[in-house]
C-alpha atoms as a PDB file:
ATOM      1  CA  UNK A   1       0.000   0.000   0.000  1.00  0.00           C
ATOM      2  CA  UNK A   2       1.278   3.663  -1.068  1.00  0.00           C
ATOM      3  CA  UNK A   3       0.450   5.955   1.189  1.00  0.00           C
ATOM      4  CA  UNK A   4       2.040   8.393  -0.614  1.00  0.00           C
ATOM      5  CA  UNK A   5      -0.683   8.717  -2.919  1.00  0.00           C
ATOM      6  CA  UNK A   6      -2.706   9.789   0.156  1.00  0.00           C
ATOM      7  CA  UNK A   7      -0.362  12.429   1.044  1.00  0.00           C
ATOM      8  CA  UNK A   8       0.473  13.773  -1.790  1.00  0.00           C
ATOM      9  CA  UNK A   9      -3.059  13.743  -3.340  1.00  0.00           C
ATOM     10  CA  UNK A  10      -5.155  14.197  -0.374  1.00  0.00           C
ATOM     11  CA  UNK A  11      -6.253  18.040  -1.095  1.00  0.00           C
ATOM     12  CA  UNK A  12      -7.851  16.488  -4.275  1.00  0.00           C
ATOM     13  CA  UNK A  13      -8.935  13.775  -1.811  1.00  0.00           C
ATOM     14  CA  UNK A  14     -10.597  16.324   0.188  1.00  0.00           C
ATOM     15  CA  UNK A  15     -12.028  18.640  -2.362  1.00  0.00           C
ATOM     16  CA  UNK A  16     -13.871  15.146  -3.772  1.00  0.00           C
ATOM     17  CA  UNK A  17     -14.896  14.718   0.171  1.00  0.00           C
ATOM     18  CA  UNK A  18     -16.815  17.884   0.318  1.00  0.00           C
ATOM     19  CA  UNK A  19     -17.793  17.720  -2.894  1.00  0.00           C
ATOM     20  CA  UNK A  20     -19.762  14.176  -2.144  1.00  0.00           C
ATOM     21  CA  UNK A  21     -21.253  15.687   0.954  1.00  0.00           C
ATOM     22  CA  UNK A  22     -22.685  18.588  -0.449  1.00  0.00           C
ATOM     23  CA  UNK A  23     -24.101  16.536  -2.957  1.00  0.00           C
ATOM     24  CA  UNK A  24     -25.805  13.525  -0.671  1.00  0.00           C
ATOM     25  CA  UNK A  25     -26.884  16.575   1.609  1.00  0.00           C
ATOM     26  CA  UNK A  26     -28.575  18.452  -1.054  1.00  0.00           C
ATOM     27  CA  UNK A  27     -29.899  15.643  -2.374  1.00  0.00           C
ATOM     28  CA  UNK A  28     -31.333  14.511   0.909  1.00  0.00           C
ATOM     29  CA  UNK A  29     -33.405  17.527   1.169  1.00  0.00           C
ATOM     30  CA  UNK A  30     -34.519  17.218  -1.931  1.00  0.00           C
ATOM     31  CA  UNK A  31     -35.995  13.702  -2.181  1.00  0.00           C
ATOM     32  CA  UNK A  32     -37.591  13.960   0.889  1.00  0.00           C
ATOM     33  CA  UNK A  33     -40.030  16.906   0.174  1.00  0.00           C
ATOM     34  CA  UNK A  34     -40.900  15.512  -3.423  1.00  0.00           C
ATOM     35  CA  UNK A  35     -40.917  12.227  -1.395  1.00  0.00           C
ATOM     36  CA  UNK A  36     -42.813  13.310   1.360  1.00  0.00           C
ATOM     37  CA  UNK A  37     -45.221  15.099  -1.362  1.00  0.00           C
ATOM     38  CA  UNK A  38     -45.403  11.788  -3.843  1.00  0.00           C
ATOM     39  CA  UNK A  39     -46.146   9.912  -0.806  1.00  0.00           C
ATOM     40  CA  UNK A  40     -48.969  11.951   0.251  1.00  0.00           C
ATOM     41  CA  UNK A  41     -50.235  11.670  -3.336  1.00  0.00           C
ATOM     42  CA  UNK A  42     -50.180   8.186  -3.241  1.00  0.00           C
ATOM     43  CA  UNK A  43     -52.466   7.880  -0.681  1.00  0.00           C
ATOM     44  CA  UNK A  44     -55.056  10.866  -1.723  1.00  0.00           C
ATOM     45  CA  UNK A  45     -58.856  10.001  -2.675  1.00  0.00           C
ATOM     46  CA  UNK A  46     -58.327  12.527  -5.824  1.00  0.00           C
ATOM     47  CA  UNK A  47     -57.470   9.843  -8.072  1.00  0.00           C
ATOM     48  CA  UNK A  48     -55.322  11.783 -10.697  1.00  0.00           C
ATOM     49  CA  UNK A  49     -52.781  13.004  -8.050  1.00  0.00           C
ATOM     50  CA  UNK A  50     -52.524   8.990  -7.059  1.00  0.00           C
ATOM     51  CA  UNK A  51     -52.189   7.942 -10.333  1.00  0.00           C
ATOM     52  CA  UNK A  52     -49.559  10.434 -11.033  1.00  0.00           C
ATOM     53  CA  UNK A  53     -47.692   9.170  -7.750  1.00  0.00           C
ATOM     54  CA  UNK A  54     -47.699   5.825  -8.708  1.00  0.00           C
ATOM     55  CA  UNK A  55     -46.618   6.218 -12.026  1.00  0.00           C
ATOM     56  CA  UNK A  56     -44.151   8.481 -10.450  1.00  0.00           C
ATOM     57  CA  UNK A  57     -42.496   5.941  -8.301  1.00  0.00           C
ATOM     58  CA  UNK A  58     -43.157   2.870 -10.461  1.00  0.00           C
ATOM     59  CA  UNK A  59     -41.483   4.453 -13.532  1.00  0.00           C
ATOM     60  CA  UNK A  60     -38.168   5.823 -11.352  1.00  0.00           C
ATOM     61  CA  UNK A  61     -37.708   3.109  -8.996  1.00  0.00           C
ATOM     62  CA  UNK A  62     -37.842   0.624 -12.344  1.00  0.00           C
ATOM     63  CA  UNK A  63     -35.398   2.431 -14.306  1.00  0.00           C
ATOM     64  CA  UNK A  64     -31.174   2.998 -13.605  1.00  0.00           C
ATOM     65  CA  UNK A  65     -30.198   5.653 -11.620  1.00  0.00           C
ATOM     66  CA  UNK A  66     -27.423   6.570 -14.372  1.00  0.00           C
ATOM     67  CA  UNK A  67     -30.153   6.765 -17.080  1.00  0.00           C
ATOM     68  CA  UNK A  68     -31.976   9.481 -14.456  1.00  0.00           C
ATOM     69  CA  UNK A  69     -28.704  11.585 -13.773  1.00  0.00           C
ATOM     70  CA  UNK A  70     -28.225  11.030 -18.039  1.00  0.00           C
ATOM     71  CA  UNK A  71     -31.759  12.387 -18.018  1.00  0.00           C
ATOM     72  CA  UNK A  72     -31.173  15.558 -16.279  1.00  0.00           C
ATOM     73  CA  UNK A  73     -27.484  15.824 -17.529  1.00  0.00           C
ATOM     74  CA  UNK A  74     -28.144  15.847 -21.335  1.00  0.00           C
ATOM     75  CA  UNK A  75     -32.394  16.698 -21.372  1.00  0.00           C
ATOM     76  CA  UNK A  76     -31.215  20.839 -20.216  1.00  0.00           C
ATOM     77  CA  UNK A  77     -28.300  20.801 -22.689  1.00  0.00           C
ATOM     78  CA  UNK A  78     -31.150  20.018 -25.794  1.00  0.00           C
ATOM     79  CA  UNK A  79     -33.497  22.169 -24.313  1.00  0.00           C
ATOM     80  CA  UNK A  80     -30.947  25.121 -24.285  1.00  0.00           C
ATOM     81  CA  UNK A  81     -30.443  25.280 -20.927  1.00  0.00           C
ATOM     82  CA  UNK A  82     -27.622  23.016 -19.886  1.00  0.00           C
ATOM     83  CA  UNK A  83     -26.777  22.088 -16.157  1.00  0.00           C
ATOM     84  CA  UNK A  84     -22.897  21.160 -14.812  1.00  0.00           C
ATOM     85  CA  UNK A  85     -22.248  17.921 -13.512  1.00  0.00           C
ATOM     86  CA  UNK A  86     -22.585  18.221 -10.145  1.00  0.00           C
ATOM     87  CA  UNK A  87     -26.318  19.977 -10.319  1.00  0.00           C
ATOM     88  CA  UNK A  88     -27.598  17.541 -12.969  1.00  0.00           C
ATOM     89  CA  UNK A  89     -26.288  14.385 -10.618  1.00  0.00           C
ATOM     90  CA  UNK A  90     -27.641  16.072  -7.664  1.00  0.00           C
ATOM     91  CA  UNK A  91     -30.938  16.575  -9.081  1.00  0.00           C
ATOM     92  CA  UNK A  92     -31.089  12.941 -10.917  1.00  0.00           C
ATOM     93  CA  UNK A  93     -29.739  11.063  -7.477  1.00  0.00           C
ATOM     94  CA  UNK A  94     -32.748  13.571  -5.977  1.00  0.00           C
ATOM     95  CA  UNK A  95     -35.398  12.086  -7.934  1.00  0.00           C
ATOM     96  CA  UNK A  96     -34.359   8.686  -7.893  1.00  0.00           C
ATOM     97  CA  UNK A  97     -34.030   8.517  -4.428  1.00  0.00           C
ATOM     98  CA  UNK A  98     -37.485  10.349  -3.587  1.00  0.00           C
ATOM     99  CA  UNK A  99     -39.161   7.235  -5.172  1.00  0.00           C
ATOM    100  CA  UNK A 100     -38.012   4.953  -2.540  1.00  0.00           C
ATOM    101  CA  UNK A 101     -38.298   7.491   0.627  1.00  0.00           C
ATOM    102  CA  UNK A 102     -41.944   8.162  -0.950  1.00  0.00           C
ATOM    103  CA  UNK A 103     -42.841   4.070  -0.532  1.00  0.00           C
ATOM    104  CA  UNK A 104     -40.952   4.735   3.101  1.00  0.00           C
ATOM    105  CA  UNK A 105     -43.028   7.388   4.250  1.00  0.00           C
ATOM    106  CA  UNK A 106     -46.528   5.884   2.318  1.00  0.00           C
ATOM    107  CA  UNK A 107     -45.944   2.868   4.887  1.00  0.00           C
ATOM    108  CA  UNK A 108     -45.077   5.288   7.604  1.00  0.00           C
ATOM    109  CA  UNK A 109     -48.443   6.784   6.755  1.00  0.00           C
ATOM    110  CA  UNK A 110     -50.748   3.892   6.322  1.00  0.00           C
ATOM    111  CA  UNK A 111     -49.412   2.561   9.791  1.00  0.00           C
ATOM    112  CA  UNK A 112     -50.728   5.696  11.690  1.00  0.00           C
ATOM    113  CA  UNK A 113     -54.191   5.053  12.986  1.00  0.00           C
ATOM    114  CA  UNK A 114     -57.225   5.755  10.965  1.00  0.00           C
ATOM    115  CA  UNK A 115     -58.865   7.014  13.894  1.00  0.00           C
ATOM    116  CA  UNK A 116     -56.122  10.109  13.980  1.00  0.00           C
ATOM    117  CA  UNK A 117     -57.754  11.038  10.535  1.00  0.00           C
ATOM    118  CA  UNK A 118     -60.997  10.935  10.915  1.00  0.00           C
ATOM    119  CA  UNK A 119     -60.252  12.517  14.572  1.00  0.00           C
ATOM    120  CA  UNK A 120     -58.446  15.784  12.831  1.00  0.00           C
ATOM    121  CA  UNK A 121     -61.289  15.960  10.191  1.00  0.00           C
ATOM    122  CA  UNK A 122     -64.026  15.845  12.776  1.00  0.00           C
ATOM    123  CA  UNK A 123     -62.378  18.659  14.632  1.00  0.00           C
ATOM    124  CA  UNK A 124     -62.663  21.030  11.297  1.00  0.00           C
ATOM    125  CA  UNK A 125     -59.155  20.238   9.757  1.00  0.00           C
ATOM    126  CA  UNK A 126     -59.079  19.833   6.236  1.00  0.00           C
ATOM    127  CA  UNK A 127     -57.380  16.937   4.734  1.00  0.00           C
ATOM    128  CA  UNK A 128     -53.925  18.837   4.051  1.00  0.00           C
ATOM    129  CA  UNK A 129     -53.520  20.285   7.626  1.00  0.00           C
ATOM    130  CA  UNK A 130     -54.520  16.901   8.905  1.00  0.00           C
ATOM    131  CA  UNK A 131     -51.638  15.558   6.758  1.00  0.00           C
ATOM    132  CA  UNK A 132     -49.273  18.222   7.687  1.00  0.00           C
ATOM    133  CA  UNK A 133     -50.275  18.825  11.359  1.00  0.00           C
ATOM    134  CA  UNK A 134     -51.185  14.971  12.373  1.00  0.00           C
ATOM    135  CA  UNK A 135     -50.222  11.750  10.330  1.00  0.00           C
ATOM    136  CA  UNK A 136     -46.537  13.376   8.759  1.00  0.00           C
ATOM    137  CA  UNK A 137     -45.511  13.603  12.061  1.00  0.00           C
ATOM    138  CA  UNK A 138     -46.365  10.601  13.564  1.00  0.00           C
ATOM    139  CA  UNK A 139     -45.368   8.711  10.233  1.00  0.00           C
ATOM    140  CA  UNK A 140     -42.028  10.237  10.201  1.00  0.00           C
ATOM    141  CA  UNK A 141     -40.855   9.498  13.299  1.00  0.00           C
ATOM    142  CA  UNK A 142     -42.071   5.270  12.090  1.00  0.00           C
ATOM    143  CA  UNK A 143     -39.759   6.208   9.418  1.00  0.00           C
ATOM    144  CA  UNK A 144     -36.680   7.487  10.396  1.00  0.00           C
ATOM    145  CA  UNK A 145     -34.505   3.915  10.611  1.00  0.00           C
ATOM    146  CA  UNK A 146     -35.844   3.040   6.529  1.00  0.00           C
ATOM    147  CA  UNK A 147     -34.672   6.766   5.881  1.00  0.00           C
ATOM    148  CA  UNK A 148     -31.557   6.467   7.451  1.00  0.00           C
ATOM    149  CA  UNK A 149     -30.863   3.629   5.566  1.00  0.00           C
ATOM    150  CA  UNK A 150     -32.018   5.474   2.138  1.00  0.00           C
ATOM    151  CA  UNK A 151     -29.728   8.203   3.004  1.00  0.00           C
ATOM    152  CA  UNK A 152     -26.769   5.672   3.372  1.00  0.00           C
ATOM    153  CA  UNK A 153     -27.503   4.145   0.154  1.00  0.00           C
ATOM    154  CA  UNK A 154     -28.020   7.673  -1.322  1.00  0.00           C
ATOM    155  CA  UNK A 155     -23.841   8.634   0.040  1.00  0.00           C
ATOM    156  CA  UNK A 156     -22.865   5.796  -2.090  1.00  0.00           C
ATOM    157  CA  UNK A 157     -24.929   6.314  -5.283  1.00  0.00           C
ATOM    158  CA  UNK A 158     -23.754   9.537  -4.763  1.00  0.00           C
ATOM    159  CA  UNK A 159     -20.403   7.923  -6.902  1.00  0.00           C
ATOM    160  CA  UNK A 160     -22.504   7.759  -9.799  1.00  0.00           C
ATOM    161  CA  UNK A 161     -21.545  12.025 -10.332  1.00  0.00           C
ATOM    162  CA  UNK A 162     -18.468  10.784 -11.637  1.00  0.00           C
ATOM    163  CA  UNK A 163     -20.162  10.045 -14.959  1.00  0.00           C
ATOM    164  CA  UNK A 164     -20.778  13.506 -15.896  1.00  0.00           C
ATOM    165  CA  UNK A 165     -17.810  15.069 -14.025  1.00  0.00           C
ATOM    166  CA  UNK A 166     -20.070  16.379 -11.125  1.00  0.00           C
ATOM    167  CA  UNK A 167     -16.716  16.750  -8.776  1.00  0.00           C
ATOM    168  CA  UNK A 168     -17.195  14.318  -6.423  1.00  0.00           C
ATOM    169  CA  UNK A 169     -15.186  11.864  -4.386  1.00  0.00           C
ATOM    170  CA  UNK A 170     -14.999   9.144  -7.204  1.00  0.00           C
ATOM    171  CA  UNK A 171     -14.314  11.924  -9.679  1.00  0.00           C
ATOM    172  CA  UNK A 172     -10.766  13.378  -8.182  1.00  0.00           C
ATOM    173  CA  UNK A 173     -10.368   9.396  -7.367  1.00  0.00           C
ATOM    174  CA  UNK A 174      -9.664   8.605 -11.657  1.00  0.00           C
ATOM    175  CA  UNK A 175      -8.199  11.424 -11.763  1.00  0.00           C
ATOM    176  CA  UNK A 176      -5.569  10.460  -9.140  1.00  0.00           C
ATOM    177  CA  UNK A 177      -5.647   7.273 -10.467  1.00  0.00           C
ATOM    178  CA  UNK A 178      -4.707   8.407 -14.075  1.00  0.00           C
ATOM    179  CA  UNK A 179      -2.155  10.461 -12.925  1.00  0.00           C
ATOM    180  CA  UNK A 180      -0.187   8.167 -10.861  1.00  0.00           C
ATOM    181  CA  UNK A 181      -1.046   4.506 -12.416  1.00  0.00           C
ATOM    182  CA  UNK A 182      -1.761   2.921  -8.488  1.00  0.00           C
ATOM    183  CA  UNK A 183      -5.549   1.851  -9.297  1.00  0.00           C
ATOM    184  CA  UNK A 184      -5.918  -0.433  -6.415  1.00  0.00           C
ATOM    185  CA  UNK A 185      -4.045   2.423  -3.942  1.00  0.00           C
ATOM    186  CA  UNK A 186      -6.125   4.893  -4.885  1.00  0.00           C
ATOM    187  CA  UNK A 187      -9.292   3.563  -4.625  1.00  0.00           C
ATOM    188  CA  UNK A 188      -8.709   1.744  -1.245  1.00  0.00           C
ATOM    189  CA  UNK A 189      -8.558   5.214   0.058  1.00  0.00           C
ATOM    190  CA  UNK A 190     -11.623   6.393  -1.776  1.00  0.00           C
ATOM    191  CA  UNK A 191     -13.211   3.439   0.427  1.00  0.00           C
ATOM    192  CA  UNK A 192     -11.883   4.622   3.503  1.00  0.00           C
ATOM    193  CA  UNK A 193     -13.434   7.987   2.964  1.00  0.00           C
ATOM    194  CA  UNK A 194     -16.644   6.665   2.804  1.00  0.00           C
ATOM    195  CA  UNK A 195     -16.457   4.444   5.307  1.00  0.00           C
ATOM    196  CA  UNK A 196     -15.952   7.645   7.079  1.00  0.00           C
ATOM    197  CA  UNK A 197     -19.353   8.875   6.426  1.00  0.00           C
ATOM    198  CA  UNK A 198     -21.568   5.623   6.138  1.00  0.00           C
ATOM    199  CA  UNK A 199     -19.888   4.214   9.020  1.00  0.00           C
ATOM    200  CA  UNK A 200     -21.179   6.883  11.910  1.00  0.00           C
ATOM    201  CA  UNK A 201     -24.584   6.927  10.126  1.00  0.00           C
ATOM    202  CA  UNK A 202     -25.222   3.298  10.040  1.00  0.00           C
ATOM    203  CA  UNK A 203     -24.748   3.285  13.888  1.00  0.00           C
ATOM    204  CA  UNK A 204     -26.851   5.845  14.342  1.00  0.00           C
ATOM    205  CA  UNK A 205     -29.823   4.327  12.256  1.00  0.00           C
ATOM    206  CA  UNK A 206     -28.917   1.225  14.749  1.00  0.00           C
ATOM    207  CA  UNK A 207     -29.280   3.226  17.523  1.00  0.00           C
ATOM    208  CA  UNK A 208     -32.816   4.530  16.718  1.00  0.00           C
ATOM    209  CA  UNK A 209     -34.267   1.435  15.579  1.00  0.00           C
ATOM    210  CA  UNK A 210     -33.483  -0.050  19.081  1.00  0.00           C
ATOM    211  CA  UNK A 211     -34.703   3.000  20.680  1.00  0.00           C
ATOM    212  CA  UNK A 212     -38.103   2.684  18.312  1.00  0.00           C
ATOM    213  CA  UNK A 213     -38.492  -0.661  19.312  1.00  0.00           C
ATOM    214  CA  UNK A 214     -38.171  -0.217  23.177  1.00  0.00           C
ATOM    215  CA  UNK A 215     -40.742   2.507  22.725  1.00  0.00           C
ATOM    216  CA  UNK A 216     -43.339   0.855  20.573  1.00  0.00           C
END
């Protein structure tokens, strides 16, 4: 093992490092509103809005992630508005991860009680500050372990940026690895890296899930 390459490489190392969590952070954010709002779809009596969420979620969770950040890589560029890299894989690993937190927080939802809805309604709530006030709530904190897990498996599909040069961790990594020929070096360290950041959150999501279960 070279450590050299660390050394002598490790401000691209770092710029990569930041560059992945800003990324898996902003992408976070993102696919959980559109996920918390394609889960609320999915569950609406207006029956367009829950056929557009399951179309939604059927037709991105059935489809490769790299074809999504392709999608929103090349689909600007043709439409005269073209988007770098690092905002087209952000949005694309956005999208394709709000499918799967939108299932996440459906079952959060449909595990509330049904008394809690017809209790808010009866009070004078409509159904979208029952929704926002009541069962999101309660149905996020069910959540939060599946999420967790979603947002680990987002960090890593967060490598995917590398395709369209979105600056990432995996990005400075071939470039490293170009430059100085040590493939297997260089990429051991990328692992370390994120190690570094799925490691801590992993535990965590551990942590809850006992915590969940002692309480429910």
């Amino acid at each position: 093992m070279d450590f050299s390459i660390l050394t002598d490489y490790f401000g691209l190392y770092l710029e990569g490092f930041w560059g992945t969590i800003l990324s898996s952070v902003l992408a976070l954010i993102g696919s959980f509103l559109l996920g918390a709002v394609i889960a609320v779809f999915r569950i609406t009596t207006v029956k367009a809005l829950r056929w557009f969420g399951t179309g939604y979620v059927e037709f991105v969770r059935n489809i490769p992630l790299l074809l999504v950040v392709y999608i929103f890589y090349y689909g600007p560029s043709a439409l005269g508005f073209p988007l770098d890299g690092f905002k087209a894989g952000t949005i694309g690993l956005a999208v394709y991860t709000s499918a799967f937190i939108a299932e996440a927080i459906r079952a959060g939802i449909m595990a509330v009680p049904k008394g809690q809805m017809e209790a808010a309604r009866s009070s004078g709530l409509s159904y979208i500050q029952t929704m926002m006030h009541v069962i999101l709530p309660q149905a996020i904190k069910l959540v939060i372990p599946p999420l967790g897990n979603q947002f680990i498996n987002l960090i890593k599909n967060s490598s995917v940026l590398t395709i369209v040069a979105g600056m990432d961790l995996m990005y400075f990594a071939d470039s490293i690895s170009t430059e100085t020929y040590r493939t297997f070096d260089t990429y051991i360290f990328v692992a370390v890296f994120y190690l570094v950041l799925t490691l801590p959150l992993s535990y965590g999501v551990r942590v809850w899930e006992r915590r969940l279960q002692r309480k429910y």
